[in-house]
Protein backbone atom coordinates (compact mmCIF):
# COMPACT_ATOMS: atom_id res chain seq x y z
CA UNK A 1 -41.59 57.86 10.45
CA UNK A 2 -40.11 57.23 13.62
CA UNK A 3 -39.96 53.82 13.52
CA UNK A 4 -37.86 54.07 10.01
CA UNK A 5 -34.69 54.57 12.09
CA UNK A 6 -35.19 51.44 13.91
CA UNK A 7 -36.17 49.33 11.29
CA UNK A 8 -32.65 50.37 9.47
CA UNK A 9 -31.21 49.69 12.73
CA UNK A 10 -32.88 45.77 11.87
CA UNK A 11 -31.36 45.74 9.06
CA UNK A 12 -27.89 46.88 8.96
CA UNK A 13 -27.63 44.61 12.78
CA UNK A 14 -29.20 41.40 10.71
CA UNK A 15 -26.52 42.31 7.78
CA UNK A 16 -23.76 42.34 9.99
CA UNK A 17 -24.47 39.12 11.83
CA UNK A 18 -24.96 37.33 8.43
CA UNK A 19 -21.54 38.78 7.37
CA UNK A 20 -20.00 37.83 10.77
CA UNK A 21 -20.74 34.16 10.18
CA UNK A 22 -19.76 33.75 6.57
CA UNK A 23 -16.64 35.68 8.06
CA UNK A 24 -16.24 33.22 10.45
CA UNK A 25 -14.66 30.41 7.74
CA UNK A 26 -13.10 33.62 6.01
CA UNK A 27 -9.88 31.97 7.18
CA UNK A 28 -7.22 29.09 6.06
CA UNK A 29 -7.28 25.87 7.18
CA UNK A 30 -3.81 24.53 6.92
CA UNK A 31 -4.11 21.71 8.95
CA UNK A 32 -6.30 18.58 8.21
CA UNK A 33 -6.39 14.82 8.83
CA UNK A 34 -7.99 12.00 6.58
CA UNK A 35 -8.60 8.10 6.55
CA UNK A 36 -8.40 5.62 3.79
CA UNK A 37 -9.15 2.23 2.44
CA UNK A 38 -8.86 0.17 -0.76
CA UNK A 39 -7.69 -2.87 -2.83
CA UNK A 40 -4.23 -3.67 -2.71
CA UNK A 41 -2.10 -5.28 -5.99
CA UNK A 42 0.94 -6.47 -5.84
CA UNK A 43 3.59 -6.73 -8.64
CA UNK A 44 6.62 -9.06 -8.06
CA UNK A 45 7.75 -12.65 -9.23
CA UNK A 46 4.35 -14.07 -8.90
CA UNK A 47 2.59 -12.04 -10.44
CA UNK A 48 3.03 -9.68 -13.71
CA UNK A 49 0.00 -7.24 -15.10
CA UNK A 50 2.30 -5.26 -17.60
CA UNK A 51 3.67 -8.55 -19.38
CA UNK A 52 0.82 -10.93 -19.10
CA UNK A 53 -2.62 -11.49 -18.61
CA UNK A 54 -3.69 -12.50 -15.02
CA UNK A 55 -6.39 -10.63 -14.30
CA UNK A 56 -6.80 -8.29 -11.00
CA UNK A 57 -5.66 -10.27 -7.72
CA UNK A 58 -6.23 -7.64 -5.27
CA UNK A 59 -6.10 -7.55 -0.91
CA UNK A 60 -6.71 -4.56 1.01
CA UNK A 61 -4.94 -1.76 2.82
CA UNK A 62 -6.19 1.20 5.35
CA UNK A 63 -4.43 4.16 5.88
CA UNK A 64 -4.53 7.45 7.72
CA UNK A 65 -2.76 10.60 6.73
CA UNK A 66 -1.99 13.96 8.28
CA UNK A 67 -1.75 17.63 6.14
CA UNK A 68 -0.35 20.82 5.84
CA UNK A 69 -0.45 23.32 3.60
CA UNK A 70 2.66 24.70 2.85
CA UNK A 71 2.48 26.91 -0.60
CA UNK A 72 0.03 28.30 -3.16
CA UNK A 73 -0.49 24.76 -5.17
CA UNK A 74 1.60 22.47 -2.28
CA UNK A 75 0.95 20.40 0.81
CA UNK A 76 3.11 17.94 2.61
CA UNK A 77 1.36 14.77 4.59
CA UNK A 78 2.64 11.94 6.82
CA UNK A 79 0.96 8.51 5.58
CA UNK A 80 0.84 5.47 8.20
CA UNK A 81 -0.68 2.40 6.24
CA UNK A 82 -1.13 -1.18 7.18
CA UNK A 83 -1.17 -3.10 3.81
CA UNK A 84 -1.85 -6.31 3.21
CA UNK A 85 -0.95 -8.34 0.06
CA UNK A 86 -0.17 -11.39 -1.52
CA UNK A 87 0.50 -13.77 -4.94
CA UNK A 88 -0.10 -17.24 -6.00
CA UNK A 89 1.12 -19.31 -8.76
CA UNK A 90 -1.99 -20.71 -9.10
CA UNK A 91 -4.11 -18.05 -11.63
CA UNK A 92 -0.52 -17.50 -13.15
CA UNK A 93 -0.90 -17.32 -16.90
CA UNK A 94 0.54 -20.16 -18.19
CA UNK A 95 2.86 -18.70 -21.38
CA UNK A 96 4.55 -17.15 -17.49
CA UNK A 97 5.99 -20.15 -17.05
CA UNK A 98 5.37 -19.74 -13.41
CA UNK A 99 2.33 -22.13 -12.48
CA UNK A 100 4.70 -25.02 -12.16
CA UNK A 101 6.27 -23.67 -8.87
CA UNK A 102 3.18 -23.67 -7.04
CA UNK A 103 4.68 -21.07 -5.14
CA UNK A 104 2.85 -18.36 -2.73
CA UNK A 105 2.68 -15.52 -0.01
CA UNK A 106 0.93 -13.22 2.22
CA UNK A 107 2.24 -10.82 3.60
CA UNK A 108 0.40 -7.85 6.54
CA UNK A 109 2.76 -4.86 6.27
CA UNK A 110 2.86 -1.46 8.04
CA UNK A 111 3.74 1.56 6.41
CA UNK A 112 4.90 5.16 6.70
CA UNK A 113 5.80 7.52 4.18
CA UNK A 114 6.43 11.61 4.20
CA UNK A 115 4.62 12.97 0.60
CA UNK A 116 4.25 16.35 -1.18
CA UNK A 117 1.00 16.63 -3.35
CA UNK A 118 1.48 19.17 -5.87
CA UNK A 119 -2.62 20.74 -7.03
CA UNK A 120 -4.08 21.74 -9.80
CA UNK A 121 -5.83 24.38 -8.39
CA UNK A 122 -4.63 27.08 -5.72
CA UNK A 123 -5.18 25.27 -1.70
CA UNK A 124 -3.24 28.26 0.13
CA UNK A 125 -7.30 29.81 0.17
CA UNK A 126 -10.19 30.63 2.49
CA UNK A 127 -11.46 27.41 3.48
CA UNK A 128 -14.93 28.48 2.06
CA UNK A 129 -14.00 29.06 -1.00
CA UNK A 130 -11.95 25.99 -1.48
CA UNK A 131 -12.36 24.51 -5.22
CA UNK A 132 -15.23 21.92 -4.94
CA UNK A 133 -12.75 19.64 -7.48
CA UNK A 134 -9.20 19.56 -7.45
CA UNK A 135 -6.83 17.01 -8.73
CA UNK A 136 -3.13 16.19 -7.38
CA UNK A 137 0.33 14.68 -7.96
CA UNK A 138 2.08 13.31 -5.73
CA UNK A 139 5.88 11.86 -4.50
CA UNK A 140 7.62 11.03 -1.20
CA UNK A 141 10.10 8.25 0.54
CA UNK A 142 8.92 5.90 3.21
CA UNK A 143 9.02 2.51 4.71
CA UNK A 144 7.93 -0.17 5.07
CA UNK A 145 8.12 -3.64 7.32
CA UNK A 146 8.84 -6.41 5.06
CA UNK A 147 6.82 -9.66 6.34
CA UNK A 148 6.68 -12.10 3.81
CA UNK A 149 4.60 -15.65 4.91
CA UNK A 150 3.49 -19.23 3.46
CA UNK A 151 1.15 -22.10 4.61
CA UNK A 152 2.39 -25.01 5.18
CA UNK A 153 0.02 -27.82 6.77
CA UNK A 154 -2.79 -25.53 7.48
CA UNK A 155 -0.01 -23.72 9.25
CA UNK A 156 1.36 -19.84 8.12
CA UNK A 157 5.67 -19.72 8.62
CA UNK A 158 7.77 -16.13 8.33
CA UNK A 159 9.68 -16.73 5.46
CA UNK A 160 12.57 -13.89 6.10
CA UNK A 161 14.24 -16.00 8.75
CA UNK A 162 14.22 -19.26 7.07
CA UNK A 163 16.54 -18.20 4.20
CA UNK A 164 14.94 -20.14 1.59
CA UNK A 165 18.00 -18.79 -1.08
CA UNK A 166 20.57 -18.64 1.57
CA UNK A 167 20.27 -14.47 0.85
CA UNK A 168 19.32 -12.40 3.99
CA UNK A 169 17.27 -9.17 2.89
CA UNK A 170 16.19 -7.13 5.84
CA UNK A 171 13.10 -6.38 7.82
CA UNK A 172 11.91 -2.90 6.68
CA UNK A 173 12.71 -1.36 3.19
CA UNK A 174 12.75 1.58 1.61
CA UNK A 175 9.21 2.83 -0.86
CA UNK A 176 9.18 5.33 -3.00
CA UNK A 177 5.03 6.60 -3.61
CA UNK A 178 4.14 8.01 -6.12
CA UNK A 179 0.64 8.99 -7.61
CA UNK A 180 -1.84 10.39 -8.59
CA UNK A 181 -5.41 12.03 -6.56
CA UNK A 182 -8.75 13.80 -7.13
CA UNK A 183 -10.61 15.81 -4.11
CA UNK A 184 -14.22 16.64 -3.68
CA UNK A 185 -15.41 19.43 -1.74
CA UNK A 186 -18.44 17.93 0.71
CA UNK A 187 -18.67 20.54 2.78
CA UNK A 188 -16.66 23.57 4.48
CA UNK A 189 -15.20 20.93 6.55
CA UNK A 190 -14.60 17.70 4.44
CA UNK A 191 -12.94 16.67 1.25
CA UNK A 192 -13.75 12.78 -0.39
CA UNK A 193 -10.39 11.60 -2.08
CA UNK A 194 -9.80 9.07 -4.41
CA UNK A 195 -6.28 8.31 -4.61
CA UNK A 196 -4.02 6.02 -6.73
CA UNK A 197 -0.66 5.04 -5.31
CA UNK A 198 2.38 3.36 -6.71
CA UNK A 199 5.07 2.11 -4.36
CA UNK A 200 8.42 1.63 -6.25
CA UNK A 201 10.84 -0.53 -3.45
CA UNK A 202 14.56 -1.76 -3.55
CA UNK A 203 13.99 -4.99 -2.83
CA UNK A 204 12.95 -7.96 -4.85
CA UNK A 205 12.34 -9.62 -1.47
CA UNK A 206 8.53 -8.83 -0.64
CA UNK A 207 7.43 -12.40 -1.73
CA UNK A 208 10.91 -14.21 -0.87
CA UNK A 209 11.62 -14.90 -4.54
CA UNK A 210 14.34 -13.54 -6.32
CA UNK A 211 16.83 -15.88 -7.40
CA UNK A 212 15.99 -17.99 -10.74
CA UNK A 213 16.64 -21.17 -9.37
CA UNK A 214 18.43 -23.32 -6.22
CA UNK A 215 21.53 -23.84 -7.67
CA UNK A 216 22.98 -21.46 -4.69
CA UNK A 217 21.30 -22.94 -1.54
CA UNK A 218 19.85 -26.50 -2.90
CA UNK A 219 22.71 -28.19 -0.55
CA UNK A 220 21.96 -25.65 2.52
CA UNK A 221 17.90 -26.89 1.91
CA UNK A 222 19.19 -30.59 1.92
CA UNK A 223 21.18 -30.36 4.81
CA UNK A 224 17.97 -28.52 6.90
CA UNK A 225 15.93 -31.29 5.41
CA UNK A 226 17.95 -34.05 6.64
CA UNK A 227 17.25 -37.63 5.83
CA UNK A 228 13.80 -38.51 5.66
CA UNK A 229 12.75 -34.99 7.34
CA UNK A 230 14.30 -35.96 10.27
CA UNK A 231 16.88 -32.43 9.98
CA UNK A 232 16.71 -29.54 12.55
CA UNK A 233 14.65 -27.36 9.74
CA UNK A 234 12.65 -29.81 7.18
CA UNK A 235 10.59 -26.66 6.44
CA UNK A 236 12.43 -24.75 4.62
CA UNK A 237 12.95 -26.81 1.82
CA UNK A 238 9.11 -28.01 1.73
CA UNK A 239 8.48 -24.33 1.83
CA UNK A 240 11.22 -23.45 -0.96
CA UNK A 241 10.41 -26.73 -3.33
CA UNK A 242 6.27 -27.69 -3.94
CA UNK A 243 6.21 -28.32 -7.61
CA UNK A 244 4.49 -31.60 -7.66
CA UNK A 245 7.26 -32.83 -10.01
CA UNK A 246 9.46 -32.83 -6.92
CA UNK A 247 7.31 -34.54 -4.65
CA UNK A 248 6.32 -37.97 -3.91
CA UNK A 249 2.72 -39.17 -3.33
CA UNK A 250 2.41 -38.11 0.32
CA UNK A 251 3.51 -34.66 -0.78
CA UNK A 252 7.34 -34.68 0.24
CA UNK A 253 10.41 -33.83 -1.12
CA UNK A 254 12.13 -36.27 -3.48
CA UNK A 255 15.54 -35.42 -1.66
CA UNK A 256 17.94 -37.69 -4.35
CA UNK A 257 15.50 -35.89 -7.26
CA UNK A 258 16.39 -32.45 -6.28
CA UNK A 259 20.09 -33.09 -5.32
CA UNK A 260 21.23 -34.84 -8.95
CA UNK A 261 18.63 -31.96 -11.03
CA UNK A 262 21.79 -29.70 -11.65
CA UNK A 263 23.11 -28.84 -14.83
CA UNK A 264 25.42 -27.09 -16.91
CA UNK A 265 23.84 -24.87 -19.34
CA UNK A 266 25.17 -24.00 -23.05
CA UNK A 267 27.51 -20.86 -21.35
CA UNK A 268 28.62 -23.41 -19.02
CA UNK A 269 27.39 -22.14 -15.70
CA UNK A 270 26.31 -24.17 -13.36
CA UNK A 271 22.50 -24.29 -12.59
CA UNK A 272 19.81 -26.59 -11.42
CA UNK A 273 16.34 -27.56 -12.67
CA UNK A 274 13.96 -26.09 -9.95
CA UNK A 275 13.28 -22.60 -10.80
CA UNK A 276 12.21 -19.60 -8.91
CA UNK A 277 12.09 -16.20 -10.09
CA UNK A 278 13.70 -13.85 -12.61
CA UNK A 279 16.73 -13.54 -11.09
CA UNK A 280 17.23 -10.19 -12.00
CA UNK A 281 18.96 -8.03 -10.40
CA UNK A 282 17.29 -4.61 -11.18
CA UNK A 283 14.20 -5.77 -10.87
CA UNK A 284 12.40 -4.88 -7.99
CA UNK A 285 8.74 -5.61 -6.54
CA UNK A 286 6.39 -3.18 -5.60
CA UNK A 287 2.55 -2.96 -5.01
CA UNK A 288 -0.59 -0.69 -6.31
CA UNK A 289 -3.27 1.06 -3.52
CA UNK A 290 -6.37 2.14 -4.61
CA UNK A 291 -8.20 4.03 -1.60
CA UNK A 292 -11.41 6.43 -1.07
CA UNK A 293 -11.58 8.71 2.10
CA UNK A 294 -12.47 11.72 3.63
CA UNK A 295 -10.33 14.15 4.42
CA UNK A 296 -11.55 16.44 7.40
CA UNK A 297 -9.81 20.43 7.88
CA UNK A 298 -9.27 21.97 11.14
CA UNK A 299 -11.52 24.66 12.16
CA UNK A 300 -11.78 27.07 14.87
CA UNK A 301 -15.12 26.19 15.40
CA UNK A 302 -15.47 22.49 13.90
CA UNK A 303 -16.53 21.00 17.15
CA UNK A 304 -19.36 23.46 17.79
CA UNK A 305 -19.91 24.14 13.93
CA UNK A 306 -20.24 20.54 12.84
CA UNK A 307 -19.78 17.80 15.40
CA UNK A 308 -22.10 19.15 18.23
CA UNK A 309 -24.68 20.13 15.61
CA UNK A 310 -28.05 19.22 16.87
CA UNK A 311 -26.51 18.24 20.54
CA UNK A 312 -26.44 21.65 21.50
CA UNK A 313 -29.42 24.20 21.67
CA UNK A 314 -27.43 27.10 20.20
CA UNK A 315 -28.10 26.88 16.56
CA UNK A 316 -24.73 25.87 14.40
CA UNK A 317 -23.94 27.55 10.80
CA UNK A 318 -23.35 25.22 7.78
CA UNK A 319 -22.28 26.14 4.38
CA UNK A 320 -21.74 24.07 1.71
């Protein structure tokens, strides 16, 4: 009998320790940081999912994103990205009408963009008993560098300076993402996201096409040219022209081709025969990411909880 009050002594001691460390991630969390990577598509003048059929053409982006929680169903993140994308003529479909151009870019981009995610279920919670699955909308404003490039000779020139339609667009524009997410509870600490992001721009600059054809700087791309590529820029128009039409055998402009291909067309404008884009003015180019991540919370004790366990000899708690 009298060791009955010291074995409830046992007990109620090894209660309260167990509730001590479930009470130690009995708090919020509103603070968390996560990483990112994925394909990359871009949508623009040379290339069109919506209208035709080109199949996926995709380049990759990494990105890196900080958290808070500010309401019930709402956090707010900063995004910094570095994209990278591109688009080809080449595996144009040909009812585009594009393939004849030959035209192309790359372009490696940086990124950053202030977002509100709006959640399905509640995230102002206990980080323990955070929803193991929880899907998300999302919207912000951002920017971007704008970096567009071409090869030329085994050799990669920055398009934006060299004017190829005489039109100066600048070298960071405004994005608009918008999108849609999905996180998975690993552990008290960690989320995996899979997130789908839209990026509508106002510029139809991000592969240096816009206009829909030379007729406004075929003279400026002469002059640069010069006679027999002998002028103080001969790149720009082997950069702007590459339709084989337009070339001669060793893969040069045919300079009195493309000065006498203008035209007047049945309104009467003047144009000229060497096309390039839409040329229309409301339509803008933007670009798809597709990433995976993790997304890691802030904890009191995270660092001896999680990232010293098994370094340490004092035994670490882990629910999940």
């Amino acid at each position: 009998m009298k060791k009955l009050p010291f074995l409830f002594l046992l007990l109620g001691l090894a209660q309260s320790l167990q509730a001590q460390s479930f009470n130690r991630f009995k708090f919020e969390e509103p603070w968390s940081v996560g990483v990112g990577i994925g394909p990359t598509q871009y949508f623009g003048e040379l290339y069109s999912l919506w209208k035709y059929v080109e199949g996926v053409q995709p380049d990759y982006n990494v990105s890196v994103n900080v958290r808070r929680t500010t309401g019930t169903h709402i956090r707010l993140r900063f995004d910094a990205s570095y994209i990278q994308m591109s688009g080809s003529d080449i595996p144009s479909d040909p009812r585009a009408f594009r393939y004849p151009r030959s035209l192309e870019f790359r372009a490696r981009n940086f990124e950053a963009a202030f977002i509100g995610e709006y959640h399905w279920k509640p995230v102002k919670i206990n980080n323990i008993t955070r929803h193991f699955l929880n899907w998300y909308v999302f919207a912000g404003v951002g920017a971007s560098t704008n970096t567009p490039k071409a090869q030329l000779d085994g050799e990669y020139y920055s398009l934006r300076p060299l004017a190829l339609e005489d039109n100066e667009y600048p070298a960071v524009v405004m994005v608009f993402p918008m999108g849609l997410g999905m996180k998975y509870k690993l552990n008290v600490y960690t989320d995996l996201f899979i997130e789908g992001n839209y990026r509508f721009t106002m510029t139809d600059y991000l592969d240096d096409v816009s206009a829909f054809n030379l007729k406004d700087s075929y003279l400026s791309l002469l002059e640069s040219y010069g006679d027999n590529g002998n002028g103080p820029m001969p790149e720009r128009l082997r950069l702007a022209v590459r339709n084989p039409q337009w070339l001669d055998d060793d893969g040069l402009p045919k300079t009195d081709a493309i000065r006498n291909a203008v035209y007047y067309d049945k309104n009467g404008e003047f144009q000229h025969s060497i096309r390039r884009g839409s040329g229309l003015d409301h339509r803008y180019d933007g670009y798809f990411t597709l990433n995976v991540g993790v997304e890691i919370y802030f904890s009191q004790d995270i660092w001896e909880n999680w990232l010293r366990r098994g370094r340490t000899k004092q035994r670490g708690w882990r629910f999940w």
